[in-house]
N, C-alpha and C. Protein backbone atom coordinates (compact mmCIF):
# COMPACT_ATOMS: atom_id res chain seq x y z
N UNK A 1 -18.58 23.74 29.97
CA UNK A 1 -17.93 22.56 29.46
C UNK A 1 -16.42 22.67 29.67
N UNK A 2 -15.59 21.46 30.13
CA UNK A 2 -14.14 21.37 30.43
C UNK A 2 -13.57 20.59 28.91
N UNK A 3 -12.69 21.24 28.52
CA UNK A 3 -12.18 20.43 27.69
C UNK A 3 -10.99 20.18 28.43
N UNK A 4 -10.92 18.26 27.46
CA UNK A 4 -9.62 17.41 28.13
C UNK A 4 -8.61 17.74 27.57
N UNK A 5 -7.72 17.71 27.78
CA UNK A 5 -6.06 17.91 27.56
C UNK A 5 -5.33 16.87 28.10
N UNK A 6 -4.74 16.16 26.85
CA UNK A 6 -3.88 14.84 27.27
C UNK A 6 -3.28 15.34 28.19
N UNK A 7 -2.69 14.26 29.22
CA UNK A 7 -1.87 14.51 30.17
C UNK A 7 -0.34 13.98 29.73
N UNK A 8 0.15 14.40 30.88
CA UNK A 8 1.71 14.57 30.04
C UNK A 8 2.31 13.18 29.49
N UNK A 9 1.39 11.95 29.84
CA UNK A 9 1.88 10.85 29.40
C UNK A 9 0.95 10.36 28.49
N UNK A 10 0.57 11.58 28.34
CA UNK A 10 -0.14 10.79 26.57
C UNK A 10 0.18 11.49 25.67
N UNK A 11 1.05 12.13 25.88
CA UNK A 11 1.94 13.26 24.65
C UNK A 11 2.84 12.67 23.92
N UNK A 12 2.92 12.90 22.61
CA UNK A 12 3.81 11.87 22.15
C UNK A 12 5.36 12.71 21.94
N UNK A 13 6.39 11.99 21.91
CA UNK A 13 7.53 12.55 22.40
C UNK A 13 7.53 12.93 20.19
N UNK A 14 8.76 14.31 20.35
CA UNK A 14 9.01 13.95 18.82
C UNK A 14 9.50 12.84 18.06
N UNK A 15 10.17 11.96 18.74
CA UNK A 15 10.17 10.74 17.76
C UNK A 15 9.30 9.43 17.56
N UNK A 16 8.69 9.81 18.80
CA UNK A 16 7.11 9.11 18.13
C UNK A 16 6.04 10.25 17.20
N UNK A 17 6.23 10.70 17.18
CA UNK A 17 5.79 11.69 16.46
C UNK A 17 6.09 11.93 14.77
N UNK A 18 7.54 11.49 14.76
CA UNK A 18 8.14 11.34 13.83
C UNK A 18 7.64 9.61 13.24
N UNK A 19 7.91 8.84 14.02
CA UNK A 19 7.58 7.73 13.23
C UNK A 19 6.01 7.38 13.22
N UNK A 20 5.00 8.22 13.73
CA UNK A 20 3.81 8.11 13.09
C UNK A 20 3.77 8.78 12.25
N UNK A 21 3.97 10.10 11.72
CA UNK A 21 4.36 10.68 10.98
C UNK A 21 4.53 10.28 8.99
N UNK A 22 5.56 8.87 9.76
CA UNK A 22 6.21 8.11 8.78
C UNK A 22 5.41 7.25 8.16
N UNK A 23 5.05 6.12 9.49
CA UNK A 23 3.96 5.31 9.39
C UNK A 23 2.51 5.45 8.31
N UNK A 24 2.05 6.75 8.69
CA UNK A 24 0.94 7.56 8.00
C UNK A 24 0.99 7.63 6.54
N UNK A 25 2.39 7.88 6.28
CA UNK A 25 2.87 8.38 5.03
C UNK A 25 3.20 7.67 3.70
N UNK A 26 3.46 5.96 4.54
CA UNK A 26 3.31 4.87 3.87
C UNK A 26 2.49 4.12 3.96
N UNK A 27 1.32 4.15 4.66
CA UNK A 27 0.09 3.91 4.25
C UNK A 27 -0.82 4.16 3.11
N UNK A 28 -0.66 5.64 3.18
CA UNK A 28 -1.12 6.68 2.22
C UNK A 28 -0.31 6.43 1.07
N UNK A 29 0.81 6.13 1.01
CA UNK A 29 1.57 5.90 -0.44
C UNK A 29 0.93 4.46 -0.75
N UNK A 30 0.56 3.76 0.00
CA UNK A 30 0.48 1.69 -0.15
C UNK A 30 -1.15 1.79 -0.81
N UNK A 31 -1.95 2.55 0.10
CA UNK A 31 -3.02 3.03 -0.25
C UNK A 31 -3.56 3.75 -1.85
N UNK A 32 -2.36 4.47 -2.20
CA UNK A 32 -2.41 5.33 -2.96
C UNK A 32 -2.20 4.07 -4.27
N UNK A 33 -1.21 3.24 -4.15
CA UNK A 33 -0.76 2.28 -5.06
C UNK A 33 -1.97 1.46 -5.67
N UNK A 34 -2.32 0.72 -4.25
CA UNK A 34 -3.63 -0.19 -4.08
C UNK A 34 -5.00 0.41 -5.61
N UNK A 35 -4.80 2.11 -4.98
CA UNK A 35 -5.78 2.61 -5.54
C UNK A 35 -5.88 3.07 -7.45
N UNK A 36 -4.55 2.93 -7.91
CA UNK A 36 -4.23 2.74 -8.77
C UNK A 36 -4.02 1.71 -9.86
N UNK A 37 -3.69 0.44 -9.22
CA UNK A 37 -3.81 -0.71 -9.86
C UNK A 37 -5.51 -0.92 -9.93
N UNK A 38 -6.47 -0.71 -9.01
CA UNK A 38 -7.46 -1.13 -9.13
C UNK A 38 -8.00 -0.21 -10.39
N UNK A 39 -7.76 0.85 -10.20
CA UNK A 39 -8.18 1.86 -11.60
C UNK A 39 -7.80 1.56 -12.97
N UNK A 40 -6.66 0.40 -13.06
CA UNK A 40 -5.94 0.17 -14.07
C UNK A 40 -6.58 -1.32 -14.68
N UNK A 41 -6.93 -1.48 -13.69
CA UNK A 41 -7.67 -2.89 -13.72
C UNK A 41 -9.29 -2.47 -14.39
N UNK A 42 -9.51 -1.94 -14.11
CA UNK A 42 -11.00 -1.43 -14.52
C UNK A 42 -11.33 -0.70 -15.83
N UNK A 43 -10.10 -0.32 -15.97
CA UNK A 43 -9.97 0.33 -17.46
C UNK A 43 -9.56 -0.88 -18.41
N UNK A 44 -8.54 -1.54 -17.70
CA UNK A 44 -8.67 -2.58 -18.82
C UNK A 44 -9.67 -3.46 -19.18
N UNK A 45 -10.32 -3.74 -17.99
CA UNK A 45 -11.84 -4.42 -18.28
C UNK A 45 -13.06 -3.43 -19.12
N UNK A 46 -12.81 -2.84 -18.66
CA UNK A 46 -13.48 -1.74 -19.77
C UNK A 46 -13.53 -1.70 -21.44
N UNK A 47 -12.13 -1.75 -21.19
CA UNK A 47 -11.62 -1.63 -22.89
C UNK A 47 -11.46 -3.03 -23.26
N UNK A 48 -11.83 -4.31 -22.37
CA UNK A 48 -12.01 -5.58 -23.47
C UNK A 48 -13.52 -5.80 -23.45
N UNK A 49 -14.49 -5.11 -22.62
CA UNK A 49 -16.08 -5.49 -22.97
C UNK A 49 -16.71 -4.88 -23.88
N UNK A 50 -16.06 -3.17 -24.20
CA UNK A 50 -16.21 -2.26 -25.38
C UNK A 50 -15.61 -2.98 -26.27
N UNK A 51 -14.47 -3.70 -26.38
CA UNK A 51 -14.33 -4.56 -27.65
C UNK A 51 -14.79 -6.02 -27.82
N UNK A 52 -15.38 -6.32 -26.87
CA UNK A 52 -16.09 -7.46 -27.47
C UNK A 52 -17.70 -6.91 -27.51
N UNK A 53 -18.09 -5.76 -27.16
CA UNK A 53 -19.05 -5.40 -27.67
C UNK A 53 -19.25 -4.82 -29.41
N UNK A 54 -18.30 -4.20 -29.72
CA UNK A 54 -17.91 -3.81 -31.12
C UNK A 54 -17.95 -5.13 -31.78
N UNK A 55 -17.14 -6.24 -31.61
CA UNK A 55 -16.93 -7.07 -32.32
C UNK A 55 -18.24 -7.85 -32.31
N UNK A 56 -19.59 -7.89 -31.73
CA UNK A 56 -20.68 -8.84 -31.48
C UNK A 56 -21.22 -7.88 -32.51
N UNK A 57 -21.15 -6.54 -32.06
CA UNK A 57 -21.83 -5.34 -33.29
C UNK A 57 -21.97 -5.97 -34.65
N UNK A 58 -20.78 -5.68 -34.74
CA UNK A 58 -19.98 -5.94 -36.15
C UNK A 58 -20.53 -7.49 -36.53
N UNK A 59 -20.42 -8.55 -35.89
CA UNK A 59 -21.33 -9.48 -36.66
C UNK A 59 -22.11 -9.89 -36.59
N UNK A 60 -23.29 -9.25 -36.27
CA UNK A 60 -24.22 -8.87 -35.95
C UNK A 60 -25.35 -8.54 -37.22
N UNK A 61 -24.00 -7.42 -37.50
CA UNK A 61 -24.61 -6.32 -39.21
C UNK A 61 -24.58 -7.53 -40.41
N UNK A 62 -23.22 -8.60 -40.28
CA UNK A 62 -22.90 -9.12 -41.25
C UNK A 62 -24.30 -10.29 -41.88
């Protein structure tokens, strides 16, 4: 088996290198954000169906 080896014009110079680099990095941060609000979102839905479940409880007993 031959393995391929980019040729010299598919090498990326260091400053493309650098700004994928970059690119990557704010994805992963935008990504990272994305992934947080949605977690924040879900907890709060969480914590208003546990309280309107308590509160159906509760008069329920009454």
């Amino acid at each position: 088996m031959s393995k391929e080896f980019p040729s010299e014009r598919d090498r990326l110079t260091p400053e493309e290198r650098k700004a994928r680099d970059a690119e990557r990095r704010l994805d992963a941060e935008q990504a990272l954000r994305e992934h947080q609000l949605a977690q924040e979102a879900l907890r709060k839905n969480l914590e208003r169906l546990r309280a309107e479940r308590l509160a159906r409880d509760a008069s329920a007993k009454k």
